[in-house]
PDB file of N, CA and C in Angstrom:
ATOM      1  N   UNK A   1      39.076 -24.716  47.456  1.00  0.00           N
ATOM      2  CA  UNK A   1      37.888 -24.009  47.056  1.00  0.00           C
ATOM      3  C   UNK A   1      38.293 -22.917  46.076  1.00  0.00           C
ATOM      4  N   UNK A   2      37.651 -22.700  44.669  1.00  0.00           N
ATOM      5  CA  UNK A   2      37.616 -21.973  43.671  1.00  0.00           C
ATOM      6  C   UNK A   2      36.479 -20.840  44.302  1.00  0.00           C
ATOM      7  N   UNK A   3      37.209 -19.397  44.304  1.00  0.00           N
ATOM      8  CA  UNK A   3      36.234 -18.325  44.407  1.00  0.00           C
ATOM      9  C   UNK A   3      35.257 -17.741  42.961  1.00  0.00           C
ATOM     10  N   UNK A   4      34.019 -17.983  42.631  1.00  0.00           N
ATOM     11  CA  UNK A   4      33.373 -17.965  41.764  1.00  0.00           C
ATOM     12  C   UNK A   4      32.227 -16.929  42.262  1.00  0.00           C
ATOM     13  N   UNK A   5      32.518 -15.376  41.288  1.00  0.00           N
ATOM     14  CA  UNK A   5      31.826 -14.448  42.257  1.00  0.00           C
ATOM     15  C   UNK A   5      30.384 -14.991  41.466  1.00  0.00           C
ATOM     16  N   UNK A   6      28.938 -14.933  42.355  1.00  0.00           N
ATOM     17  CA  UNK A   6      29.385 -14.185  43.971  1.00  0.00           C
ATOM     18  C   UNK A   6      29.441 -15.747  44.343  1.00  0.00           C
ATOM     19  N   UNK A   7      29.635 -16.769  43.828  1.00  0.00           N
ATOM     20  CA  UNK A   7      29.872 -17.912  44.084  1.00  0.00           C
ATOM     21  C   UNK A   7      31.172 -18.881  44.287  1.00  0.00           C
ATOM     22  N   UNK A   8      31.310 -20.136  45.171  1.00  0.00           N
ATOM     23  CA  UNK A   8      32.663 -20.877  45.070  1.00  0.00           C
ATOM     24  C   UNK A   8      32.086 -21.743  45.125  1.00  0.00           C
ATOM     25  N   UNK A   9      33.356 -22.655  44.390  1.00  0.00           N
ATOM     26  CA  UNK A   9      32.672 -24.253  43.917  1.00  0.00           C
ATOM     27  C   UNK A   9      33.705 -24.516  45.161  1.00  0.00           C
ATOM     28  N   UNK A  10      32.859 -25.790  45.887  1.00  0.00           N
ATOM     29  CA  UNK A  10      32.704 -26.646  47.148  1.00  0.00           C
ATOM     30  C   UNK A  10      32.821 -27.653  46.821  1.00  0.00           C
ATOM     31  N   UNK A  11      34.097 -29.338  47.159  1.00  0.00           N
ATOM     32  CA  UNK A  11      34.357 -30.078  47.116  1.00  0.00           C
ATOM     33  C   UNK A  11      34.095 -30.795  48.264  1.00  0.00           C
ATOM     34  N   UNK A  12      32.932 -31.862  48.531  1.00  0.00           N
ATOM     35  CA  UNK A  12      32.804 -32.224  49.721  1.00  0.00           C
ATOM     36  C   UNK A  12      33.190 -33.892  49.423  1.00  0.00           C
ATOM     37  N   UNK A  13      33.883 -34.725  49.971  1.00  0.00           N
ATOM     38  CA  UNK A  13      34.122 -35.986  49.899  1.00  0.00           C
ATOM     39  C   UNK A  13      34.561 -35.665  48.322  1.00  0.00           C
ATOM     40  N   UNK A  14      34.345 -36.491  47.363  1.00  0.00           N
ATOM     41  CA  UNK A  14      34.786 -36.629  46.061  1.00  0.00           C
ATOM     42  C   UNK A  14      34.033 -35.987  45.113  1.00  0.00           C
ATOM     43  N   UNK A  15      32.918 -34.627  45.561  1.00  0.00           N
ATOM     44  CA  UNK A  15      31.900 -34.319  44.583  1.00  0.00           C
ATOM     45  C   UNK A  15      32.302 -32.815  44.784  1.00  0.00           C
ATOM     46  N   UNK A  16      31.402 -32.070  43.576  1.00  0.00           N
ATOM     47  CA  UNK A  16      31.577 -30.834  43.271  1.00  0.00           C
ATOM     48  C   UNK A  16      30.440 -30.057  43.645  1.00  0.00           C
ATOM     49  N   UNK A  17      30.317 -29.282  44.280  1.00  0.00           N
ATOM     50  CA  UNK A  17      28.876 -28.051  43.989  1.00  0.00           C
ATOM     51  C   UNK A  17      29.083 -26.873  44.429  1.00  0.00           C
ATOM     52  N   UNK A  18      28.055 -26.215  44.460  1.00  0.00           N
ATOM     53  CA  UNK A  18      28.629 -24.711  44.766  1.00  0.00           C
ATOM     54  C   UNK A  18      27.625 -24.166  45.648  1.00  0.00           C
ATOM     55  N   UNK A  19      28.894 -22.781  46.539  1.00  0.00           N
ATOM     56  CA  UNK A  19      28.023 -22.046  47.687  1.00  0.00           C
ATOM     57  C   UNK A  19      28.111 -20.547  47.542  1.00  0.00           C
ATOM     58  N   UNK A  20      26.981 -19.892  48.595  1.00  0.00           N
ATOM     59  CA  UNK A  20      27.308 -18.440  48.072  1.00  0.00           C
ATOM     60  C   UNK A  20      28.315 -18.053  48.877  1.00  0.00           C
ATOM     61  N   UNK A  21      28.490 -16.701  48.976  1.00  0.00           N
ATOM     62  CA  UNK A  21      29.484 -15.958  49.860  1.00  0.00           C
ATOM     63  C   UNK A  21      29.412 -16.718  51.542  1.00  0.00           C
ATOM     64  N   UNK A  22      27.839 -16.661  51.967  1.00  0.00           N
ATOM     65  CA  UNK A  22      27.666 -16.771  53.367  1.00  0.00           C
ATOM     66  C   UNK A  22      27.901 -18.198  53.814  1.00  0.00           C
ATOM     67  N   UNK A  23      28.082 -18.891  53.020  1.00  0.00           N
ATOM     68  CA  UNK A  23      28.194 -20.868  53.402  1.00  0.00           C
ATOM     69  C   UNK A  23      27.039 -21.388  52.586  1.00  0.00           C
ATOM     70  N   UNK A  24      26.012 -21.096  52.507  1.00  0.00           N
ATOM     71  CA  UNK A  24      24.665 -21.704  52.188  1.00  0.00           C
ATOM     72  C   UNK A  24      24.583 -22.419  50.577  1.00  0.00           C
ATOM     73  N   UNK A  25      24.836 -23.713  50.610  1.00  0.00           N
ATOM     74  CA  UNK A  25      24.855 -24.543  49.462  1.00  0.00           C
ATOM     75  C   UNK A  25      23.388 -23.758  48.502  1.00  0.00           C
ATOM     76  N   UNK A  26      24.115 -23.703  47.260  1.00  0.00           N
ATOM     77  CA  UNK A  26      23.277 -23.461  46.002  1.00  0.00           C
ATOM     78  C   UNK A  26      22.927 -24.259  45.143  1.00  0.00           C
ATOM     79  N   UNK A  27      23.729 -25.306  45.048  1.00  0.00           N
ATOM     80  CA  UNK A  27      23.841 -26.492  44.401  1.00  0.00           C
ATOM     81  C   UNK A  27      24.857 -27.681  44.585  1.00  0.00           C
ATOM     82  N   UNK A  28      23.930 -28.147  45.445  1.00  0.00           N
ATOM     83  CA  UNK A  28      24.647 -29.420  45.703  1.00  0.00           C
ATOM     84  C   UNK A  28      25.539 -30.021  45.263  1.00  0.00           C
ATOM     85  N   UNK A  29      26.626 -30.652  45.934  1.00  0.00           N
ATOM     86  CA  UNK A  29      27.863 -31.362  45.450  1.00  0.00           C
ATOM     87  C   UNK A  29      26.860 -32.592  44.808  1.00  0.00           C
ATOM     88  N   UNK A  30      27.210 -32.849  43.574  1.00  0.00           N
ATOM     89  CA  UNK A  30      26.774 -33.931  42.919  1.00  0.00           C
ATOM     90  C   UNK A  30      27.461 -34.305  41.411  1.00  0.00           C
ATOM     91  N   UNK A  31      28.462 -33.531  41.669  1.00  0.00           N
ATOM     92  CA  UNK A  31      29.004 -33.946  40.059  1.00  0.00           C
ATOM     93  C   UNK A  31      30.896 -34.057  40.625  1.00  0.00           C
ATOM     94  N   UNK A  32      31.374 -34.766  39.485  1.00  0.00           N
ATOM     95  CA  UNK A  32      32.447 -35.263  39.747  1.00  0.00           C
ATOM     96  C   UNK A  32      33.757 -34.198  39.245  1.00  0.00           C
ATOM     97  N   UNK A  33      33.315 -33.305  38.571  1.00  0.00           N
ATOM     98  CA  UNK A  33      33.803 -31.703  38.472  1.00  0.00           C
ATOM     99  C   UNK A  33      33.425 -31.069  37.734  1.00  0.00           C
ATOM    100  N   UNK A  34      33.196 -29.808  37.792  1.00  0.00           N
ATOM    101  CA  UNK A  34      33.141 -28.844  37.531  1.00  0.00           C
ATOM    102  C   UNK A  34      33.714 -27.603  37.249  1.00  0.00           C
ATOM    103  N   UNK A  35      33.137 -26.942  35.817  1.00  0.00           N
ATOM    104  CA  UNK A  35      33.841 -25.338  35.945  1.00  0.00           C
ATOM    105  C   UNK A  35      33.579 -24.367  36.618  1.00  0.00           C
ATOM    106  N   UNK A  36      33.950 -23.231  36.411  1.00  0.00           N
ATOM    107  CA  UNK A  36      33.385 -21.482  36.286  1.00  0.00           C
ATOM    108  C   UNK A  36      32.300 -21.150  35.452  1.00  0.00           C
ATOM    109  N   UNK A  37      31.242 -20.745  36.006  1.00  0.00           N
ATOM    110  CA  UNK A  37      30.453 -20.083  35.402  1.00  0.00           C
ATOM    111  C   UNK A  37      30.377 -19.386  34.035  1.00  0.00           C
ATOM    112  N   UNK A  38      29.977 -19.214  32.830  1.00  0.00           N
ATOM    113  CA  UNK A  38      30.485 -18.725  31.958  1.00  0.00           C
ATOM    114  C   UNK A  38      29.014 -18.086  31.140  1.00  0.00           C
ATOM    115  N   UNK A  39      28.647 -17.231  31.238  1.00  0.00           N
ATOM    116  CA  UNK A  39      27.681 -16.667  30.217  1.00  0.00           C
ATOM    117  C   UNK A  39      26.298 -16.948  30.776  1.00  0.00           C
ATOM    118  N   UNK A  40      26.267 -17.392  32.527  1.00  0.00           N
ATOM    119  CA  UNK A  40      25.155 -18.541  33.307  1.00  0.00           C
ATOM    120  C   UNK A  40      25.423 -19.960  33.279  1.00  0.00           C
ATOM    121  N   UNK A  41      26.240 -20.409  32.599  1.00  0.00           N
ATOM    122  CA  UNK A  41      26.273 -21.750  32.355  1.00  0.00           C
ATOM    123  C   UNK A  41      27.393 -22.649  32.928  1.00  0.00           C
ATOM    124  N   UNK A  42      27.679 -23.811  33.389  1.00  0.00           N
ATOM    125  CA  UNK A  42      28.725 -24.047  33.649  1.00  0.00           C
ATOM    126  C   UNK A  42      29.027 -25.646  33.335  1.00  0.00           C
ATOM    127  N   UNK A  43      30.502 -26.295  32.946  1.00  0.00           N
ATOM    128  CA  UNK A  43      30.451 -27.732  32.528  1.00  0.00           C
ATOM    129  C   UNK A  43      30.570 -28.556  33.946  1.00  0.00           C
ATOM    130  N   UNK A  44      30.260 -29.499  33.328  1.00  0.00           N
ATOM    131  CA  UNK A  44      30.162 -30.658  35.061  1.00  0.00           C
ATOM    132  C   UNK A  44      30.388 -31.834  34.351  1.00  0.00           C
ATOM    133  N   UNK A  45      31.035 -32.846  35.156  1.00  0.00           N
ATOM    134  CA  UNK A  45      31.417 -34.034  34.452  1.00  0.00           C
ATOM    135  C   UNK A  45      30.537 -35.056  35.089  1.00  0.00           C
ATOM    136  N   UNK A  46      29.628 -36.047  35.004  1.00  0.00           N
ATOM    137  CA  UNK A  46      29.122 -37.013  35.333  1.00  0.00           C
ATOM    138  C   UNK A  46      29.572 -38.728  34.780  1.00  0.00           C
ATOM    139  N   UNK A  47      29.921 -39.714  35.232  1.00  0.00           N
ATOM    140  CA  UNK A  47      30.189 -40.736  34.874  1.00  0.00           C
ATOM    141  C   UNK A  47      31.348 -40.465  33.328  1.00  0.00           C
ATOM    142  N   UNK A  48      32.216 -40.301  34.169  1.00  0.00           N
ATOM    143  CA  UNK A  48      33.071 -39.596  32.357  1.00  0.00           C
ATOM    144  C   UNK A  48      32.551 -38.629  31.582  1.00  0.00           C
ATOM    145  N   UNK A  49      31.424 -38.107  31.429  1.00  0.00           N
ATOM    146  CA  UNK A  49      31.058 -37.554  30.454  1.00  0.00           C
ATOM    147  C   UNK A  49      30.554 -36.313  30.871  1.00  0.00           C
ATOM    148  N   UNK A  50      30.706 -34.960  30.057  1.00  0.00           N
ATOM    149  CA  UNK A  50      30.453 -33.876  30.188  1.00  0.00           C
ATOM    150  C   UNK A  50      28.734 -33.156  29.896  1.00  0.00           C
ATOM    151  N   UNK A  51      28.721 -32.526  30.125  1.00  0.00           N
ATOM    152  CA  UNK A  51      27.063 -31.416  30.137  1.00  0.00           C
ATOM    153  C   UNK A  51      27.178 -30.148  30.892  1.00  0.00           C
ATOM    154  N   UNK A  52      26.445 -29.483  31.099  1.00  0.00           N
ATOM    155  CA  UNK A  52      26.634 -28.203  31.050  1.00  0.00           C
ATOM    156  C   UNK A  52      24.948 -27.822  32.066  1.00  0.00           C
ATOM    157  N   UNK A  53      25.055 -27.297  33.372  1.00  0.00           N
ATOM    158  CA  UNK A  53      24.151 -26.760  34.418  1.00  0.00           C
ATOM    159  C   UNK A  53      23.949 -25.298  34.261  1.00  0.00           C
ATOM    160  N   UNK A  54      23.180 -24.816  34.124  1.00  0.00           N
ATOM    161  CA  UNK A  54      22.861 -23.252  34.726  1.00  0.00           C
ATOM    162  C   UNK A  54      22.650 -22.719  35.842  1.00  0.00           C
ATOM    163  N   UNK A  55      22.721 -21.350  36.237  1.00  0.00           N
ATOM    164  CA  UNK A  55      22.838 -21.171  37.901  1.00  0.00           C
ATOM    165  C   UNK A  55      21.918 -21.628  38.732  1.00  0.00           C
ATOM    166  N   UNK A  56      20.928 -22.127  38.608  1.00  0.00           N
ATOM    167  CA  UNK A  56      19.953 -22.298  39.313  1.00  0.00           C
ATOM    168  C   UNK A  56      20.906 -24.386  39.423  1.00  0.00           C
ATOM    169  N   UNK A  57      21.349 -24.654  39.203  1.00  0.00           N
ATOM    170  CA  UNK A  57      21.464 -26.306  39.124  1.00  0.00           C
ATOM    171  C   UNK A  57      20.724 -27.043  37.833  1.00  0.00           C
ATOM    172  N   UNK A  58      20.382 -26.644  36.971  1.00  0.00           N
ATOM    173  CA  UNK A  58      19.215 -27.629  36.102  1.00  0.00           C
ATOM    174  C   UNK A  58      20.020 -27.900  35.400  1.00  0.00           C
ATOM    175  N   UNK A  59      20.093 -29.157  34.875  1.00  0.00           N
ATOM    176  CA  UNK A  59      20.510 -29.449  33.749  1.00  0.00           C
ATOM    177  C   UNK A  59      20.355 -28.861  32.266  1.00  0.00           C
ATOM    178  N   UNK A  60      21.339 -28.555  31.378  1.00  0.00           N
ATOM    179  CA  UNK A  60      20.707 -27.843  30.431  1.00  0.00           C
ATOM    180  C   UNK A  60      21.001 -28.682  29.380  1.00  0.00           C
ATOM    181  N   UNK A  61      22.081 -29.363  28.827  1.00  0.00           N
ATOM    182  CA  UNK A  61      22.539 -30.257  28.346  1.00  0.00           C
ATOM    183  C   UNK A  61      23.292 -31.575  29.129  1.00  0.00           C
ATOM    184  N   UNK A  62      22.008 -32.661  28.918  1.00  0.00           N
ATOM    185  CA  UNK A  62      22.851 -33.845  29.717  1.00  0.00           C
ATOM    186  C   UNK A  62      24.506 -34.240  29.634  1.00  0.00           C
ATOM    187  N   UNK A  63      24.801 -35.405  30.361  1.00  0.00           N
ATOM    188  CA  UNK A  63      26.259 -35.470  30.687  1.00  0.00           C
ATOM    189  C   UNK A  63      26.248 -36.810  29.182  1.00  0.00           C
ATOM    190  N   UNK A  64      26.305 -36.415  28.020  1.00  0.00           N
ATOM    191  CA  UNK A  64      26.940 -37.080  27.115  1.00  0.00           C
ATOM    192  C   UNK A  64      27.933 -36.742  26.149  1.00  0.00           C
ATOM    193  N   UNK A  65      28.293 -35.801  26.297  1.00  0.00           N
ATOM    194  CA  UNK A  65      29.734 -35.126  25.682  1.00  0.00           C
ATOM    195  C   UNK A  65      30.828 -35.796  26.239  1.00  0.00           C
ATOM    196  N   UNK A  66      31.607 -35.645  25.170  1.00  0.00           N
ATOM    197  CA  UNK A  66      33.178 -36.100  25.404  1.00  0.00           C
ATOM    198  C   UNK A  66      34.024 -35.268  25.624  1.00  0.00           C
ATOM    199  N   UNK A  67      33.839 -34.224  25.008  1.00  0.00           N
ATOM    200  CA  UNK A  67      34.656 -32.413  25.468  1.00  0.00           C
ATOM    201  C   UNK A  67      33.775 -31.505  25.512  1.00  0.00           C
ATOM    202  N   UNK A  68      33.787 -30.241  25.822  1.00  0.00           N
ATOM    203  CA  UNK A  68      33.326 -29.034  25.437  1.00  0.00           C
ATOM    204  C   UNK A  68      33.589 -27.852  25.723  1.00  0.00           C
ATOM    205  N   UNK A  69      33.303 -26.609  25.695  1.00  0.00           N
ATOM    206  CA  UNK A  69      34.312 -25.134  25.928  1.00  0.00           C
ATOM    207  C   UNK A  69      33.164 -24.809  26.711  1.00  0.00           C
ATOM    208  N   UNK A  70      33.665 -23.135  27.184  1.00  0.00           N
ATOM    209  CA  UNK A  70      33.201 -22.492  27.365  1.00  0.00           C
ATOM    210  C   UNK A  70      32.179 -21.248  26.996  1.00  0.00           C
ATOM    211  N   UNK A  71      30.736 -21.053  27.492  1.00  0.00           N
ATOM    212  CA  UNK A  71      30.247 -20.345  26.692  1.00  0.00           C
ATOM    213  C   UNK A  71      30.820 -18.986  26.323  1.00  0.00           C
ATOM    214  N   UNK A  72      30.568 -18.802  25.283  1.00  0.00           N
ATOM    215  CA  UNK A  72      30.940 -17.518  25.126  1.00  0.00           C
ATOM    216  C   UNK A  72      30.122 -16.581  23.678  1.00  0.00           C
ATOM    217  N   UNK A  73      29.290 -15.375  23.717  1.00  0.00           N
ATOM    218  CA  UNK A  73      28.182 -15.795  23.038  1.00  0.00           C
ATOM    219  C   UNK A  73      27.483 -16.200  23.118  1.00  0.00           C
ATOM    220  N   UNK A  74      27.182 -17.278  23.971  1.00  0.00           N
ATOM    221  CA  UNK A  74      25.637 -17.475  24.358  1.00  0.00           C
ATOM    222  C   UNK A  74      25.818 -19.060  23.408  1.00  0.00           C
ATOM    223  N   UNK A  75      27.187 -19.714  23.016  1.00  0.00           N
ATOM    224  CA  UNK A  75      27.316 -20.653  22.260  1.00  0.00           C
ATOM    225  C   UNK A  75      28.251 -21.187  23.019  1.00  0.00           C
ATOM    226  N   UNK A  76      28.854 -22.443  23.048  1.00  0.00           N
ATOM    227  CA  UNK A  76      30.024 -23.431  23.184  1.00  0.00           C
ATOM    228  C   UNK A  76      30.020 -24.583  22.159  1.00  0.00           C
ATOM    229  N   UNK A  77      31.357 -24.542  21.826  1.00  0.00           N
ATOM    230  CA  UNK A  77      31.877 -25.653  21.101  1.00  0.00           C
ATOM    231  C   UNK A  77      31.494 -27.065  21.448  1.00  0.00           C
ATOM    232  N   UNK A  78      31.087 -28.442  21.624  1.00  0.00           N
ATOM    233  CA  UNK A  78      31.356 -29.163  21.375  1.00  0.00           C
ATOM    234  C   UNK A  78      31.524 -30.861  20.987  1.00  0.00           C
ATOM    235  N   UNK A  79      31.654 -31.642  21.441  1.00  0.00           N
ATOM    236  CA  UNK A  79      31.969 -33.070  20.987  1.00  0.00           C
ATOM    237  C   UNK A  79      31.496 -33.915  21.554  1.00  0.00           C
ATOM    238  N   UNK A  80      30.579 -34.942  20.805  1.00  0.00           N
ATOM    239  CA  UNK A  80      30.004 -35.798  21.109  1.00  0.00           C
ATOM    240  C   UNK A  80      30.292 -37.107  20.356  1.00  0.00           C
ATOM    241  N   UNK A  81      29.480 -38.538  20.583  1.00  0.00           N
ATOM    242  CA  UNK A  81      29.779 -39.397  19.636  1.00  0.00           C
ATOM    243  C   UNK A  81      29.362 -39.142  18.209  1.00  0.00           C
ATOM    244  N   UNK A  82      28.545 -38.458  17.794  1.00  0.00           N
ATOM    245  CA  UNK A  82      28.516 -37.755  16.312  1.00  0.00           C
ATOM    246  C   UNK A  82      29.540 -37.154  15.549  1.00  0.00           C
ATOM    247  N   UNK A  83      30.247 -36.554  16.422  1.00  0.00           N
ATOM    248  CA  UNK A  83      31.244 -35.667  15.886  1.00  0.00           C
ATOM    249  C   UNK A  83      31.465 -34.224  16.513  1.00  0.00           C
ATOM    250  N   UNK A  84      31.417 -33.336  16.273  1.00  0.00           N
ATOM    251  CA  UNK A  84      31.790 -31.727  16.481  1.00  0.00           C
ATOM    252  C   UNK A  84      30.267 -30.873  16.239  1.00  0.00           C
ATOM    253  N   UNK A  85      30.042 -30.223  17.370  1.00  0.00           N
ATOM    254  CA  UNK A  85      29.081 -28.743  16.752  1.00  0.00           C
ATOM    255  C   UNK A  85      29.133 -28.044  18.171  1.00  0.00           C
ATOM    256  N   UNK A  86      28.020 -26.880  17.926  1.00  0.00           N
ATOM    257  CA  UNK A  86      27.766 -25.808  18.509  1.00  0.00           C
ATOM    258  C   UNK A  86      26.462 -26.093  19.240  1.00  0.00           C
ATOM    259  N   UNK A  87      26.511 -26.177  20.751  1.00  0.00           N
ATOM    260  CA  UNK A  87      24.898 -25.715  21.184  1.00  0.00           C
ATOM    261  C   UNK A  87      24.799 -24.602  21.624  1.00  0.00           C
ATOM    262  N   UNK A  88      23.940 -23.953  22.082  1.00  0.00           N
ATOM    263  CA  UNK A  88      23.366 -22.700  22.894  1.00  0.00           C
ATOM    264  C   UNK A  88      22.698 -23.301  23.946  1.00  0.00           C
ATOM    265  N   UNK A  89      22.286 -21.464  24.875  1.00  0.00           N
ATOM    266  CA  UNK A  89      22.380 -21.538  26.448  1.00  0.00           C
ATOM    267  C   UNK A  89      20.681 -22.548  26.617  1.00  0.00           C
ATOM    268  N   UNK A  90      20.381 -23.033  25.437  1.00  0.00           N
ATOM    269  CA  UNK A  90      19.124 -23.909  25.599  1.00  0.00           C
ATOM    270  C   UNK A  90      18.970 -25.141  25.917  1.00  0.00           C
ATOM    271  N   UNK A  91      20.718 -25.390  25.058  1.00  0.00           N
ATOM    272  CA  UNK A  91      20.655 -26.843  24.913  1.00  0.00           C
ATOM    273  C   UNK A  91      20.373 -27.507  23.642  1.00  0.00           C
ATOM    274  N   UNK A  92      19.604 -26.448  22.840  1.00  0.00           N
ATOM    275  CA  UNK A  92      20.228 -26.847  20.983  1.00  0.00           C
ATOM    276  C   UNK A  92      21.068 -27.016  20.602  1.00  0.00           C
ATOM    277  N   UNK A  93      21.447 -28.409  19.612  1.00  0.00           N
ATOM    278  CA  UNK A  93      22.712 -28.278  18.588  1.00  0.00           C
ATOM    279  C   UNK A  93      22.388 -27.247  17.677  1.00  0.00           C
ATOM    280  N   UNK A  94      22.961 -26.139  18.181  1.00  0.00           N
ATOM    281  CA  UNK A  94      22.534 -25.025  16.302  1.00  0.00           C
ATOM    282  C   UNK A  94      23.139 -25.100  15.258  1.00  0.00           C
ATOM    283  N   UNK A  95      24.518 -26.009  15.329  1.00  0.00           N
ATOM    284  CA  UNK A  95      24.875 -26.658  14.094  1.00  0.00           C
ATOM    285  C   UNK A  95      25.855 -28.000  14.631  1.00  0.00           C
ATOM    286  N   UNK A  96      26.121 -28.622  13.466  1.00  0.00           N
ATOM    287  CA  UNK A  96      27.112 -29.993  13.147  1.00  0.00           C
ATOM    288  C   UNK A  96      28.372 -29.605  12.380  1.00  0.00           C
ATOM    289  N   UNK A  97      29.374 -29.741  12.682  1.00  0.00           N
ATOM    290  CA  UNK A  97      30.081 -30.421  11.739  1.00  0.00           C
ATOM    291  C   UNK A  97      30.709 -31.600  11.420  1.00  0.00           C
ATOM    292  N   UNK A  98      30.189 -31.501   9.794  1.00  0.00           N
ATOM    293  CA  UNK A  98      30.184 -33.215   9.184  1.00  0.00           C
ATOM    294  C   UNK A  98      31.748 -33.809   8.993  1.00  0.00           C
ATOM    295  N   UNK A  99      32.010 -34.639   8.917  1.00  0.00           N
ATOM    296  CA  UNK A  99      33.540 -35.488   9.214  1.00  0.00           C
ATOM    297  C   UNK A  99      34.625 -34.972   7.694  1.00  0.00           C
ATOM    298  N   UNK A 100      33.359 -33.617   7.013  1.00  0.00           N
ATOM    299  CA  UNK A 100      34.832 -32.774   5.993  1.00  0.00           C
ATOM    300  C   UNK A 100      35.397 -31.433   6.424  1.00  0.00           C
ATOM    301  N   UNK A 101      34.513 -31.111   8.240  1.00  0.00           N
ATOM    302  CA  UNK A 101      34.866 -29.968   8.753  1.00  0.00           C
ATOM    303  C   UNK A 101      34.120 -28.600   7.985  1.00  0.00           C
ATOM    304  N   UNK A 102      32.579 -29.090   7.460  1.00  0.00           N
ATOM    305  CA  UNK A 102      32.163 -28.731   6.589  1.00  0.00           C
ATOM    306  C   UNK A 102      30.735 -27.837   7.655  1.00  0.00           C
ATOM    307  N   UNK A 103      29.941 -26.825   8.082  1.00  0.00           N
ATOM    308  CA  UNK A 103      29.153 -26.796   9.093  1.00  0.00           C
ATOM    309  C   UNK A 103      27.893 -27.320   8.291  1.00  0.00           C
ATOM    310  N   UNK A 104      27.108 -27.840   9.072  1.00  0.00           N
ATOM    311  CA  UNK A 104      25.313 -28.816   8.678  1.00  0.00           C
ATOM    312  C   UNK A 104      24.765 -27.974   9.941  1.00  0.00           C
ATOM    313  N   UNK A 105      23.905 -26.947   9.239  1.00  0.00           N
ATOM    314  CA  UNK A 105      22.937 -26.637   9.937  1.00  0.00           C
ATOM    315  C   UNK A 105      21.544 -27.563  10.532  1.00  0.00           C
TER     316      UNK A 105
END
C-alpha cells in the first residue's frame, strides 16, 4: 500500500483503487494501476492503455493513451496513436505536436 495523503492506493486481488485514512474505499479497485494524485488528477491503466481519473473516480480522459506524465500546471504531456500533445484537467487536447515536433494548436 502507497500512502497518498489524505489518501492510499489499495491493491485488492489484481486491481487498483483507493482509501481514506479510516479504511473506507473512495474509489474502487478497478484499474490495473495506478498513480499519485497530481494537481486532482491521477493516471490509471485499463486494458494496456492509459487515462487519467480525478478525485472523485470519474473519468476525465479515457484509457487510450500509450504514455503520459504527470499533471503539473493544470497540463500533462501526452501520447496517443496520433502522436504527442498536451491535455488539461478537462480532458482537452490544448495542443498537438505534428511528426516535425512542431506545436498545432
Amino acid at each position: 500500500m502507497r500512502v497518498v495523503k489524505p489518501r492510499a492506493a489499495v491493491k485488492l486481488g489484481t486491481l487498483w483503487g483507493y482509501i481514506e485514512r479510516t479504511g473506507k474505499v473512495v474509489i474502487p479497485p478497478k484499474f490495473e494501476s495506478i498513480s499519485l494524485f497530481r494537481s486532482g488528477m491521477a493516471l490509471f491503466s485499463e486494458n494496456r492503455k492509459l487515462g487519467y481519473i480525478d478525485k472523485s473516480g470519474a473519468v476525465i480522459v479515457p484509457p487510450k493513451l500509450d504514455w503520459g506524465t504527470e499533471f503539473v500546471g493544470g497540463v500533462a504531456a501526452v501520447s496517443d496513436s496520433s502522436g504527442y500533445g498536451v491535455v488539461d484537467t478537462s480532458g482537452r487536447m490544448v495542443c498537438r505536436l505534428d511528426n516535425k515536433s512542431t506545436v498545432v494548436p
